[in-house]
C-alpha atoms as a PDB file:
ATOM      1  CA  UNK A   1     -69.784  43.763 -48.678  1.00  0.00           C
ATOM      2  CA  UNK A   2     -66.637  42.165 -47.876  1.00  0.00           C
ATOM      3  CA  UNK A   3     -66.692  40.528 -50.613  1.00  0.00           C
ATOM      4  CA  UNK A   4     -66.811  43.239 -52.755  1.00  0.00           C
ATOM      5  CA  UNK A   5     -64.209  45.519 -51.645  1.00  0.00           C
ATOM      6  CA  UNK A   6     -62.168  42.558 -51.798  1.00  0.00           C
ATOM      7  CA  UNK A   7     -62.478  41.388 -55.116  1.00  0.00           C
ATOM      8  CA  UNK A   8     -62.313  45.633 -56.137  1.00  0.00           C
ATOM      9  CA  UNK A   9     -59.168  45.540 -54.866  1.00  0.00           C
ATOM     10  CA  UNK A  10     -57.912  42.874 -56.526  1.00  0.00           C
ATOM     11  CA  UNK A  11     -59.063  44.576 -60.219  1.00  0.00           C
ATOM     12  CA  UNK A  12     -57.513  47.846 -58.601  1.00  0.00           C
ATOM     13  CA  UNK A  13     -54.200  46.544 -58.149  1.00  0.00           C
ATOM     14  CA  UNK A  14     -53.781  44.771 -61.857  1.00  0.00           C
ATOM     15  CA  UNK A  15     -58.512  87.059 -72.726  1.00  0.00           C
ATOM     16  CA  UNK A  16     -56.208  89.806 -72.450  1.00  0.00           C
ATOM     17  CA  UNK A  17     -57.920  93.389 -73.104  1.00  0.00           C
ATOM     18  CA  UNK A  18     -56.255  95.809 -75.784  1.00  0.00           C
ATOM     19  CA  UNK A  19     -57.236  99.716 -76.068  1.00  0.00           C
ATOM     20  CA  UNK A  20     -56.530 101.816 -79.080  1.00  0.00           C
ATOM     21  CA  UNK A  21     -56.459 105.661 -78.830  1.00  0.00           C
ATOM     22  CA  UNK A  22     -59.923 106.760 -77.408  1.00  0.00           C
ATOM     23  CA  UNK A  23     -61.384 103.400 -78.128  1.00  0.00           C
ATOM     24  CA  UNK A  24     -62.874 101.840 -74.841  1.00  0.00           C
ATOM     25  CA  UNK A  25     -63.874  98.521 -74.582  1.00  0.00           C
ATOM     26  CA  UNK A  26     -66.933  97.618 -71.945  1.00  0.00           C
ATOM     27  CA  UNK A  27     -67.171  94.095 -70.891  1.00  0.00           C
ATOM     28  CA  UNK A  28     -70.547  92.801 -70.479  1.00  0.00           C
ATOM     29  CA  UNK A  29     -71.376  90.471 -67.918  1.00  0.00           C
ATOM     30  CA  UNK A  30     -74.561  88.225 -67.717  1.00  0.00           C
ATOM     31  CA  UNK A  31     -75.570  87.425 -64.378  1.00  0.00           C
ATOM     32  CA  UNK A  32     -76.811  83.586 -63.454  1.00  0.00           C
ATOM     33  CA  UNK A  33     -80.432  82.825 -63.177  1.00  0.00           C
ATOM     34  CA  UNK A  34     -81.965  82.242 -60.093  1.00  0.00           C
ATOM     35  CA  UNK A  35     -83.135  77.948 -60.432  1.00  0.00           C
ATOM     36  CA  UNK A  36     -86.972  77.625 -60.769  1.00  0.00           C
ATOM     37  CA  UNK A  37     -89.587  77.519 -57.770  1.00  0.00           C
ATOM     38  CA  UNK A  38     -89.335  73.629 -56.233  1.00  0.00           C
ATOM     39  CA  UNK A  39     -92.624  71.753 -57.011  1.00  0.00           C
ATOM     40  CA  UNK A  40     -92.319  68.438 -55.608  1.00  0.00           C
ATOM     41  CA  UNK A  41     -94.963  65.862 -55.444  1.00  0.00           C
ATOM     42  CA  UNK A  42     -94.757  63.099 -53.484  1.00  0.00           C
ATOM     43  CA  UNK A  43     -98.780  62.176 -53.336  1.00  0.00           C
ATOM     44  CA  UNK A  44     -99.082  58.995 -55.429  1.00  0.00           C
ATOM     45  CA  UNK A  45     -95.670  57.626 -55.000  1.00  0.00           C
ATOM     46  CA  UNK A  46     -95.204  54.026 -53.614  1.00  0.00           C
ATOM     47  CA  UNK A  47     -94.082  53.033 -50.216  1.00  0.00           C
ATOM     48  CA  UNK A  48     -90.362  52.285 -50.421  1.00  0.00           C
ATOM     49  CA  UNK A  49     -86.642  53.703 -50.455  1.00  0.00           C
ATOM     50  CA  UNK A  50     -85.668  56.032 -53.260  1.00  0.00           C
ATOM     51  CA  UNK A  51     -81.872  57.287 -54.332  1.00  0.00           C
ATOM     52  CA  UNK A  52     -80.160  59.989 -56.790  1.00  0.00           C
ATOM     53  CA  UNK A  53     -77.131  60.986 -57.003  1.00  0.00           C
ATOM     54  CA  UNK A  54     -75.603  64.149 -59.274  1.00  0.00           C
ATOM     55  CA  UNK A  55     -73.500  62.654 -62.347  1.00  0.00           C
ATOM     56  CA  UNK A  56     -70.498  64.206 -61.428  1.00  0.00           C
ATOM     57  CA  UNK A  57     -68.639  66.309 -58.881  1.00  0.00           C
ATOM     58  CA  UNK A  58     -69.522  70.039 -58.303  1.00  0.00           C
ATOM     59  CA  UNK A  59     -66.760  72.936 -58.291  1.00  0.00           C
ATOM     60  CA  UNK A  60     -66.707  72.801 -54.682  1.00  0.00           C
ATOM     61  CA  UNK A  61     -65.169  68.819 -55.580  1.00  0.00           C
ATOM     62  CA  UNK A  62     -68.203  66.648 -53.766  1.00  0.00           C
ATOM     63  CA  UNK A  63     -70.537  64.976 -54.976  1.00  0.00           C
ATOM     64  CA  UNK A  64     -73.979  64.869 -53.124  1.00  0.00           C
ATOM     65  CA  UNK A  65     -76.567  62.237 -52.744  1.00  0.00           C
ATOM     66  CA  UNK A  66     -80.459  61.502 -51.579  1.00  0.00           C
ATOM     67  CA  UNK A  67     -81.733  58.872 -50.007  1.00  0.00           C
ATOM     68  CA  UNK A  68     -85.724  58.449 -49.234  1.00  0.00           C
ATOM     69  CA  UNK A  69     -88.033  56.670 -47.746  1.00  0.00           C
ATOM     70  CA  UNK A  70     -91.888  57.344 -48.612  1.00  0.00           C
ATOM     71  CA  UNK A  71     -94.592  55.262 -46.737  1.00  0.00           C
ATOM     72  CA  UNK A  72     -98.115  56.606 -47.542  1.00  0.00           C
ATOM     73  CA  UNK A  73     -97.696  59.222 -50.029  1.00  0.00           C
ATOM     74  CA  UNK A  74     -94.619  61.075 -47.508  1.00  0.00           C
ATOM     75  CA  UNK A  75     -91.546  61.117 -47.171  1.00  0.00           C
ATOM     76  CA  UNK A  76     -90.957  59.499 -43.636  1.00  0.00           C
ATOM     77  CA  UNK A  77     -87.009  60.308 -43.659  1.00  0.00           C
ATOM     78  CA  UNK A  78     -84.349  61.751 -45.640  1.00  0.00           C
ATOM     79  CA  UNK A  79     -80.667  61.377 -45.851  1.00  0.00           C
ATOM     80  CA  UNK A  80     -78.587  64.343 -47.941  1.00  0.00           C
ATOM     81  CA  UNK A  81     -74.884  63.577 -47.678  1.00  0.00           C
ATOM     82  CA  UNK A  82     -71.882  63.489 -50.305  1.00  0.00           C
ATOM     83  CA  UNK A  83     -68.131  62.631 -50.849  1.00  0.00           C
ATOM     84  CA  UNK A  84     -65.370  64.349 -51.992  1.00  0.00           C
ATOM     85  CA  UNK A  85     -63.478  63.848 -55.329  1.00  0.00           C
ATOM     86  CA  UNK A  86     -60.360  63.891 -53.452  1.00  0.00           C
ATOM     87  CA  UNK A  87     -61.412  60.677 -51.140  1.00  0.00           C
ATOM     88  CA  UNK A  88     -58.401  60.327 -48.757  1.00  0.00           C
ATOM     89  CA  UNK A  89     -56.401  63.090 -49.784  1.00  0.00           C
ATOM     90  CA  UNK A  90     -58.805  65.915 -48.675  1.00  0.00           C
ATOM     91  CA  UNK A  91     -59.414  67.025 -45.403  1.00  0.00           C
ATOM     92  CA  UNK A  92     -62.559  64.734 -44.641  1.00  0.00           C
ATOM     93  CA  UNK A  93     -59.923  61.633 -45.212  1.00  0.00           C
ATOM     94  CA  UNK A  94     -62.302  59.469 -47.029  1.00  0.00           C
ATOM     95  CA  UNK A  95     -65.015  60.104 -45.033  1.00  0.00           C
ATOM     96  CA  UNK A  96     -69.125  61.179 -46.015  1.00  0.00           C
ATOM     97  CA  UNK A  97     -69.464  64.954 -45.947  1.00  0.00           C
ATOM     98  CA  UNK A  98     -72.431  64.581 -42.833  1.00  0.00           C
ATOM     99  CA  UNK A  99     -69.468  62.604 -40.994  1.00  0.00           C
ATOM    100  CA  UNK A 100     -66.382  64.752 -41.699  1.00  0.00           C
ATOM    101  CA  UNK A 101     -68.982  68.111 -40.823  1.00  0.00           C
ATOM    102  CA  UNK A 102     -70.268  66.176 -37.759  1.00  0.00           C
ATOM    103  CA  UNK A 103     -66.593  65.498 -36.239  1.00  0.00           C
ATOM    104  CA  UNK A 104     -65.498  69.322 -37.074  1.00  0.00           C
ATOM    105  CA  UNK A 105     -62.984  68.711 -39.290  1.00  0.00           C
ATOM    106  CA  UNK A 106     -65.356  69.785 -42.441  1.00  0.00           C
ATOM    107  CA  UNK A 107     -64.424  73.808 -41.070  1.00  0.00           C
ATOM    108  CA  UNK A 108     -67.613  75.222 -41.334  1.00  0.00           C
ATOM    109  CA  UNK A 109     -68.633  78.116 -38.330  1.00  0.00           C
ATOM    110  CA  UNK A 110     -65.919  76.405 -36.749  1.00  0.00           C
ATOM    111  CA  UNK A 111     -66.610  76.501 -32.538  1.00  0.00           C
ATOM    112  CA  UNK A 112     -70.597  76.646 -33.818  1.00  0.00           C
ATOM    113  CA  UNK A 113     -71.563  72.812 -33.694  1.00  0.00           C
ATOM    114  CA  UNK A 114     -75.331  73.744 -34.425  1.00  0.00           C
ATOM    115  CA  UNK A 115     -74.325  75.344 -37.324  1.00  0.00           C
ATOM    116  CA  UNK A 116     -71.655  72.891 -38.762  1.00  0.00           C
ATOM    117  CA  UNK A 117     -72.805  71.559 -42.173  1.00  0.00           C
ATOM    118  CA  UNK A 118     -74.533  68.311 -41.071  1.00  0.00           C
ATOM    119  CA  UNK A 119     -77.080  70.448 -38.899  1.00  0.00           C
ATOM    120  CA  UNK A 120     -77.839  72.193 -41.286  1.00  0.00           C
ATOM    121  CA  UNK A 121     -78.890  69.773 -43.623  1.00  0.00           C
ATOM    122  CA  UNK A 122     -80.921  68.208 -41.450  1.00  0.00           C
ATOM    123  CA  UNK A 123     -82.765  71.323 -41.313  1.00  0.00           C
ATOM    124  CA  UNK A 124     -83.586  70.780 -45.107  1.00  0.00           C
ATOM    125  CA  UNK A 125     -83.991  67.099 -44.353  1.00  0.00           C
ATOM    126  CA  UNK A 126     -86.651  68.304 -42.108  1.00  0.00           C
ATOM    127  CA  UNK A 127     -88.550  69.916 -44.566  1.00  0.00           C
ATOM    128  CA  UNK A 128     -89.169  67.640 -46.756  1.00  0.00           C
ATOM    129  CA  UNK A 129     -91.022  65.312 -44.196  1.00  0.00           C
ATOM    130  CA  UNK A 130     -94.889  64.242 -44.359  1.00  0.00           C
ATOM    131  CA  UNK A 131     -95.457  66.636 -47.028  1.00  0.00           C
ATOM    132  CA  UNK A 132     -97.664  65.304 -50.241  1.00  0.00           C
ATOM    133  CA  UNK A 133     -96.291  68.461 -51.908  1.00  0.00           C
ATOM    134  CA  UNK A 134     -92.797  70.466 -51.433  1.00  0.00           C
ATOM    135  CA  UNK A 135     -93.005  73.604 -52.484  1.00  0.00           C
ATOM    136  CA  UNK A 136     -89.916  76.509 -52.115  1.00  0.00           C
ATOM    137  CA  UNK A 137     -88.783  79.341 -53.838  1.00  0.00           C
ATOM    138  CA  UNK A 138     -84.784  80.408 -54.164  1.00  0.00           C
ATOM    139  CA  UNK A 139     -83.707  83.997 -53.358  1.00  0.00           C
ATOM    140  CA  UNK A 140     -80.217  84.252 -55.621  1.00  0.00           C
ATOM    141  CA  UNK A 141     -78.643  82.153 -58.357  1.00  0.00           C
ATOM    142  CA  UNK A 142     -76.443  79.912 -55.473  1.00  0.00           C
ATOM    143  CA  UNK A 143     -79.609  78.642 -54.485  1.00  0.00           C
ATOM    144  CA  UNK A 144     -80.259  79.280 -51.046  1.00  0.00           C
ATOM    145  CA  UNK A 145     -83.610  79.872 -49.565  1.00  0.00           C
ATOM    146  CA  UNK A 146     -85.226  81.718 -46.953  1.00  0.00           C
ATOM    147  CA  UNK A 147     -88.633  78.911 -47.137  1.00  0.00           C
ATOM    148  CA  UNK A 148     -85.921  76.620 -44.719  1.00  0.00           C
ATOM    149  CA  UNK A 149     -85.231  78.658 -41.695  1.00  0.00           C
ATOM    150  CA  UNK A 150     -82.733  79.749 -40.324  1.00  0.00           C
ATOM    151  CA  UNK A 151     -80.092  78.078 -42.811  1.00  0.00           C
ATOM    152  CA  UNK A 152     -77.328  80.060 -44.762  1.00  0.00           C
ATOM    153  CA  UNK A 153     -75.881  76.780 -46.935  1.00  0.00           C
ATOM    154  CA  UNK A 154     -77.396  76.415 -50.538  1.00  0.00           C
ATOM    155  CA  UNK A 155     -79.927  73.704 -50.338  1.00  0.00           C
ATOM    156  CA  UNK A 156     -80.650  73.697 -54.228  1.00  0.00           C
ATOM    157  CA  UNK A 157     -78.704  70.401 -54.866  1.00  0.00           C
ATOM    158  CA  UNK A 158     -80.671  68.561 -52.281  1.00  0.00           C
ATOM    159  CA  UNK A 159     -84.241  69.796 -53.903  1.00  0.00           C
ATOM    160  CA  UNK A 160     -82.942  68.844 -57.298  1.00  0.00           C
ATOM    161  CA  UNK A 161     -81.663  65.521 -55.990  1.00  0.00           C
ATOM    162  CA  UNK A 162     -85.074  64.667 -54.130  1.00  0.00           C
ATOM    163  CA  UNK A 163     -86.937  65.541 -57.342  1.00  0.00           C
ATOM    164  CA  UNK A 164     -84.789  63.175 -59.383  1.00  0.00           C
ATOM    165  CA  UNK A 165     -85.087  60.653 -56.893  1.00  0.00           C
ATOM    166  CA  UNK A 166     -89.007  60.380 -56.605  1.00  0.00           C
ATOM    167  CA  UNK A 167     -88.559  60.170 -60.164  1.00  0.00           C
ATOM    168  CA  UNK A 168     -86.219  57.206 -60.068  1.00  0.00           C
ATOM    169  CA  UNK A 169     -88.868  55.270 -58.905  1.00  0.00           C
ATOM    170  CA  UNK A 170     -88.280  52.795 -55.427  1.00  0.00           C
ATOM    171  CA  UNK A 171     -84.744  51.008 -54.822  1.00  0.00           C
ATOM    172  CA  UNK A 172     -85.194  47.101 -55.084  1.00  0.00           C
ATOM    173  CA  UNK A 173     -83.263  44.330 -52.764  1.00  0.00           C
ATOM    174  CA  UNK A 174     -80.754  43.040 -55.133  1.00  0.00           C
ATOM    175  CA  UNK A 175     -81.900  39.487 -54.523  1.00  0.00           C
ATOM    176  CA  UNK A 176     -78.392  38.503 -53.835  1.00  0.00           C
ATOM    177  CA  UNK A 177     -76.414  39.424 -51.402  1.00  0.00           C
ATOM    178  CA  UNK A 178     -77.995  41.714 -48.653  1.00  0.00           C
ATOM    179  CA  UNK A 179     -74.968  44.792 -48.250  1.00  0.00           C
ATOM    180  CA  UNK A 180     -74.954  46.575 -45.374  1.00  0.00           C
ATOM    181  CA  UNK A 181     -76.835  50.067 -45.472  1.00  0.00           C
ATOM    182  CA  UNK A 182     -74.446  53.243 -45.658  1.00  0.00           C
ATOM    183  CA  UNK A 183     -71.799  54.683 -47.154  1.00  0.00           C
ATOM    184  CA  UNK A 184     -68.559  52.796 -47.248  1.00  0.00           C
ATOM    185  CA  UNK A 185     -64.792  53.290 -48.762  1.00  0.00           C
ATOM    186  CA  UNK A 186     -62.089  51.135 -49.598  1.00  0.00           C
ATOM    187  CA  UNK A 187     -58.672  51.899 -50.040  1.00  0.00           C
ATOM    188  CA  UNK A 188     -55.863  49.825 -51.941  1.00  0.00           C
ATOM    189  CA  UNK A 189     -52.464  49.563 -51.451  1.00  0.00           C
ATOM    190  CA  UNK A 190     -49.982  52.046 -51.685  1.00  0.00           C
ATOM    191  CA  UNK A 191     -47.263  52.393 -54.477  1.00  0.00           C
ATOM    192  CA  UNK A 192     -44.299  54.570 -53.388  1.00  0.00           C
ATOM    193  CA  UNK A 193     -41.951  53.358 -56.005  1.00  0.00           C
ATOM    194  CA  UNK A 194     -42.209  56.218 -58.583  1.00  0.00           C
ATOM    195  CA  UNK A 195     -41.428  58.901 -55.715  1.00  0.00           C
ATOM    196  CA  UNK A 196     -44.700  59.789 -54.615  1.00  0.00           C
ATOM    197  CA  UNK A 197     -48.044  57.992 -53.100  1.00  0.00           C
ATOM    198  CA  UNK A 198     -50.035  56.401 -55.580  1.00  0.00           C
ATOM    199  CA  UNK A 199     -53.238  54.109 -54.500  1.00  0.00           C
ATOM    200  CA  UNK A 200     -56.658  53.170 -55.599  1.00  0.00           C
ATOM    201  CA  UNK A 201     -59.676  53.870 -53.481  1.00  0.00           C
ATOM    202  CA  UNK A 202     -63.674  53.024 -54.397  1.00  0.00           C
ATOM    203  CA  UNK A 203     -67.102  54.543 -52.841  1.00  0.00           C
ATOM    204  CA  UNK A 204     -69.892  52.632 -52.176  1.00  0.00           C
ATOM    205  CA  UNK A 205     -73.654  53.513 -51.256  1.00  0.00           C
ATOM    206  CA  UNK A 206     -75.851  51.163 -50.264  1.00  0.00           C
ATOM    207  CA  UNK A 207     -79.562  51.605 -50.155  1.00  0.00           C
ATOM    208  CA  UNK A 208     -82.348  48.781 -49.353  1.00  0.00           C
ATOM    209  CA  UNK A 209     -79.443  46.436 -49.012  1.00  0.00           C
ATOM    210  CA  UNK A 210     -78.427  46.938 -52.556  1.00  0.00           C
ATOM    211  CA  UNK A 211     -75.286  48.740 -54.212  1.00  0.00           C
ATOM    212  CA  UNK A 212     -76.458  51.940 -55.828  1.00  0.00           C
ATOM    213  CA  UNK A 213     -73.340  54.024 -56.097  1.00  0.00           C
ATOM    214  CA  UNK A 214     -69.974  52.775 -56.997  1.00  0.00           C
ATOM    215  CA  UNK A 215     -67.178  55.024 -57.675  1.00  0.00           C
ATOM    216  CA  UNK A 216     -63.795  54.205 -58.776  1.00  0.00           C
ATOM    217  CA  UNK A 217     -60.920  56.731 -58.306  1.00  0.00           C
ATOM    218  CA  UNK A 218     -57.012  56.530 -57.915  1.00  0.00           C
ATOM    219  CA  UNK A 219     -54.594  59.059 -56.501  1.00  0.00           C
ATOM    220  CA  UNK A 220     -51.800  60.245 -58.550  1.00  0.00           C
ATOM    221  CA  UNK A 221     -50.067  63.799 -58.850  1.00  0.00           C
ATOM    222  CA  UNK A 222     -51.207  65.157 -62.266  1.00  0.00           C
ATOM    223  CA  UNK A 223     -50.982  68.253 -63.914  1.00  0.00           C
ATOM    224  CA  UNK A 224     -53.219  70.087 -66.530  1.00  0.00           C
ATOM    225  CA  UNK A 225     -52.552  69.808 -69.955  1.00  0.00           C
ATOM    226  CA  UNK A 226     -52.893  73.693 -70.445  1.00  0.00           C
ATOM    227  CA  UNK A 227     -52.251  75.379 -67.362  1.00  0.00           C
ATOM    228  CA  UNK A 228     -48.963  73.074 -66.087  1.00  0.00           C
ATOM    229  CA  UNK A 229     -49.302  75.780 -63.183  1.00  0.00           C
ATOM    230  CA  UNK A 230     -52.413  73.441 -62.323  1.00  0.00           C
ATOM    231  CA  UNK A 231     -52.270  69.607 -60.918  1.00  0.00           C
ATOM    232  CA  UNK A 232     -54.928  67.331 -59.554  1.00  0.00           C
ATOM    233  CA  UNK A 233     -54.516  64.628 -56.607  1.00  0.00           C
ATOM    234  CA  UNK A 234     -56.852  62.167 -58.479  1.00  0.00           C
ATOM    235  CA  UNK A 235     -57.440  60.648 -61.450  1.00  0.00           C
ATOM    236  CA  UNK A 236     -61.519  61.824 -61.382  1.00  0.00           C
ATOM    237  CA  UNK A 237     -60.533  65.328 -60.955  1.00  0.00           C
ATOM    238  CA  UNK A 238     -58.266  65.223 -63.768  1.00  0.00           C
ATOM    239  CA  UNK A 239     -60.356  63.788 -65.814  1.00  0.00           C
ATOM    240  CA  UNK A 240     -58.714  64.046 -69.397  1.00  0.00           C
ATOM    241  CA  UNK A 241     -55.868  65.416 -68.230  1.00  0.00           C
ATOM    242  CA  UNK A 242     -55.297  62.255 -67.454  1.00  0.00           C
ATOM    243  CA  UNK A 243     -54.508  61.642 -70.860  1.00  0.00           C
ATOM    244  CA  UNK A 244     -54.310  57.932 -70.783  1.00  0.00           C
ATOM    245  CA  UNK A 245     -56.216  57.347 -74.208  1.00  0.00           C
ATOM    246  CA  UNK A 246     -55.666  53.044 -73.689  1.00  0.00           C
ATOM    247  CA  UNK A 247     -57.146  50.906 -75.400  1.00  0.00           C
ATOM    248  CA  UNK A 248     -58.310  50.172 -78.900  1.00  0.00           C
ATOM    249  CA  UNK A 249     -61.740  52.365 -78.437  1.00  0.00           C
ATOM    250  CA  UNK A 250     -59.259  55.371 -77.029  1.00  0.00           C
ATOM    251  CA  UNK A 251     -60.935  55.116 -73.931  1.00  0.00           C
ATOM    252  CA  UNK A 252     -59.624  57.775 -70.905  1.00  0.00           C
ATOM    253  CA  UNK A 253     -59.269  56.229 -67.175  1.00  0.00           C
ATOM    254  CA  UNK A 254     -62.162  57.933 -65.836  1.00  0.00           C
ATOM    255  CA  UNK A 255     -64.360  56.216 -68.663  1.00  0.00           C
ATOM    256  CA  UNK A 256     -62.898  53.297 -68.466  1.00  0.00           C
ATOM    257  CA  UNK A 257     -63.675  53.029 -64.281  1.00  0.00           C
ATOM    258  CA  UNK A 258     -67.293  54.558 -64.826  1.00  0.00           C
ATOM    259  CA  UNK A 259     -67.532  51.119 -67.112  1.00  0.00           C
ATOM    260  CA  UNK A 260     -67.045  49.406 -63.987  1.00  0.00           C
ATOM    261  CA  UNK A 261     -68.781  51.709 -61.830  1.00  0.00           C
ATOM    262  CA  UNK A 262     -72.196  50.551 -64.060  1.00  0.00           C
ATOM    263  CA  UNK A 263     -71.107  47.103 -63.982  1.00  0.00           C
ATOM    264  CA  UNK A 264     -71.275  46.839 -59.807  1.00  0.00           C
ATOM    265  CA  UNK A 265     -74.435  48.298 -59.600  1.00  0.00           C
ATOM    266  CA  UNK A 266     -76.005  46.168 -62.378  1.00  0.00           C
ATOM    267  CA  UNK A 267     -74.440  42.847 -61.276  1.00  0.00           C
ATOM    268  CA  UNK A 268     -74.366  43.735 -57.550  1.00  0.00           C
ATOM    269  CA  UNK A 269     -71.167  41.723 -57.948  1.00  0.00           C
ATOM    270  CA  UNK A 270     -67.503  41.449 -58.825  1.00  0.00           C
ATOM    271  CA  UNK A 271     -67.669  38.043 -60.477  1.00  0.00           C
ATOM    272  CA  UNK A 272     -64.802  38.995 -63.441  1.00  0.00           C
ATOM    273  CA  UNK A 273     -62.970  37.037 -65.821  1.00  0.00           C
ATOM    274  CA  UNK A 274     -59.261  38.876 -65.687  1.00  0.00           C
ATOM    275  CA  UNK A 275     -56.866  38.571 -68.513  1.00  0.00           C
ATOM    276  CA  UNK A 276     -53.240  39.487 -68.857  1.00  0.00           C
ATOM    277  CA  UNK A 277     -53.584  42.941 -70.313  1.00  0.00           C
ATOM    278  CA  UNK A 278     -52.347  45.478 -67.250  1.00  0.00           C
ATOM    279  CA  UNK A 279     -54.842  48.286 -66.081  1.00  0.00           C
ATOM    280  CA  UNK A 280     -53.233  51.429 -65.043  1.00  0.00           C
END
């Protein structure tokens, strides 16, 4: 794993209203759908570790993740955590969202460690266990649930995620190298010389010994390309705002790093042939 962050580095581096007279104008709102029942099965599936992950990062700027393991048609243990878009510059400093909750520094019913946001999750966690079928209902369009007690966080993004997983099929050894279990970051080094902090940073998740996350981000003050009353401390939450457009296919930053994103977890390697031609 080393290895890896090593040789990442090393890329890294290189609707306003209007009236008239007695006219009067009602706005009509549509409220969000409650998600459907959960309807899991996990009868049938083969021993073995399982992962999903969302595609992208939520309004509340993480990104969450599953890992299971099933051995005879149950799921044995689960493992719900996620990362913020932000990495180093938000409050959890780079850390995993079960880690940053765990240590207090997440904020949630601060002074109330059985309530922080790790605990709870485990609570969901929990619920899933030695079950051949999950079943659960939400109560409002945030999706929480009163099926797991006695927990007020919205648990919809780990049923979703533990659906998708199961249907992901079991996590292979890469056959290559054997990476160490986990979550991990990696930070480059830091470029003060326009005035500000500038740095690239990459997640890892590891699952069965084998690299099934990457994510590639950089920090960089940017600032919307409509609201200039808006900036972003990374280059994932900015997304096209970005506006980088290098490249003869027009290609934006975040696409470009996504390209390498797909590339680590297909290759389970860094092995790259670099040319002149400068990545920003």
């Amino acid at each position: 794993m080393k290895k890896l962050f090593a040789m990442l580095l090393v890329v890294l581096s290189v609707a306003s209203l209007a009236a008239c007279k007695k006219t009067t104008t009602v706005l009509q709102t549509t409220a969000e759908p409650i998600p459907d029942p959960v309807s899991i099965a996990v009868e049938g599936r083969a021993d073995g570790f399982y992962f999903a992950a969302e595609e992208g990062f939520g309004s509340s700027g993480y990104r969450y993740y599953v890992v299971l393991e099933v051995s005879d048609e149950k799921i044995i243990s689960a493992e719900w955590n996620g990362y913020h878009v932000d990495g180093y510059e938000s409050k959890c400093v780079g850390k995993d969202k079960v880690t940053c909750a765990a240590e207090g520094t997440y904020g949630m019913n601060p002074g109330n460690p059985d309530k922080y946001w790790n605990k709870q999750a485990e609570v969901a966690e929990q619920f899933v266990l030695n079950k051949e079928n999950i079943t659960l209902t939400y109560k409002d369009a945030a999706g929480h649930s009163d099926d797991v007690a006695s927990v007020s966080i919205h648990v919809v993004e780990f049923f979703d995620l533990v659906e998708k997983a199961l249907a992901n099929g079991t996590v292979s050894q890469s056959g290559t190298v054997d990476y160490v279990n986990g979550y991990h970051t990696v930070k480059g080094p830091v470029d003060t010389s326009k005035g500000d902090n500038r740095y690239s940073y990459a997640t890892f998740v590891v699952v069965n010994n084998k690299v099934v996350l990457a994510d590639i981000n950089g920090v960089q003050p940017i600032v919307d390309l409509v609201d200039a009353t808006k900036t972003y401390k990374t280059k994932d939450a900015a997304k096209e705002n970005y506006n980088m457009h290098a490249g003869s296919d027009g290609m934006e930053w975040f696409e470009q790093a996504q390209r390498m994103e797909a590339y680590i977890v297909s290759k389970q390697n860094l092995s790259l042939t670099l040319t002149d031609e400068a990545i920003n």
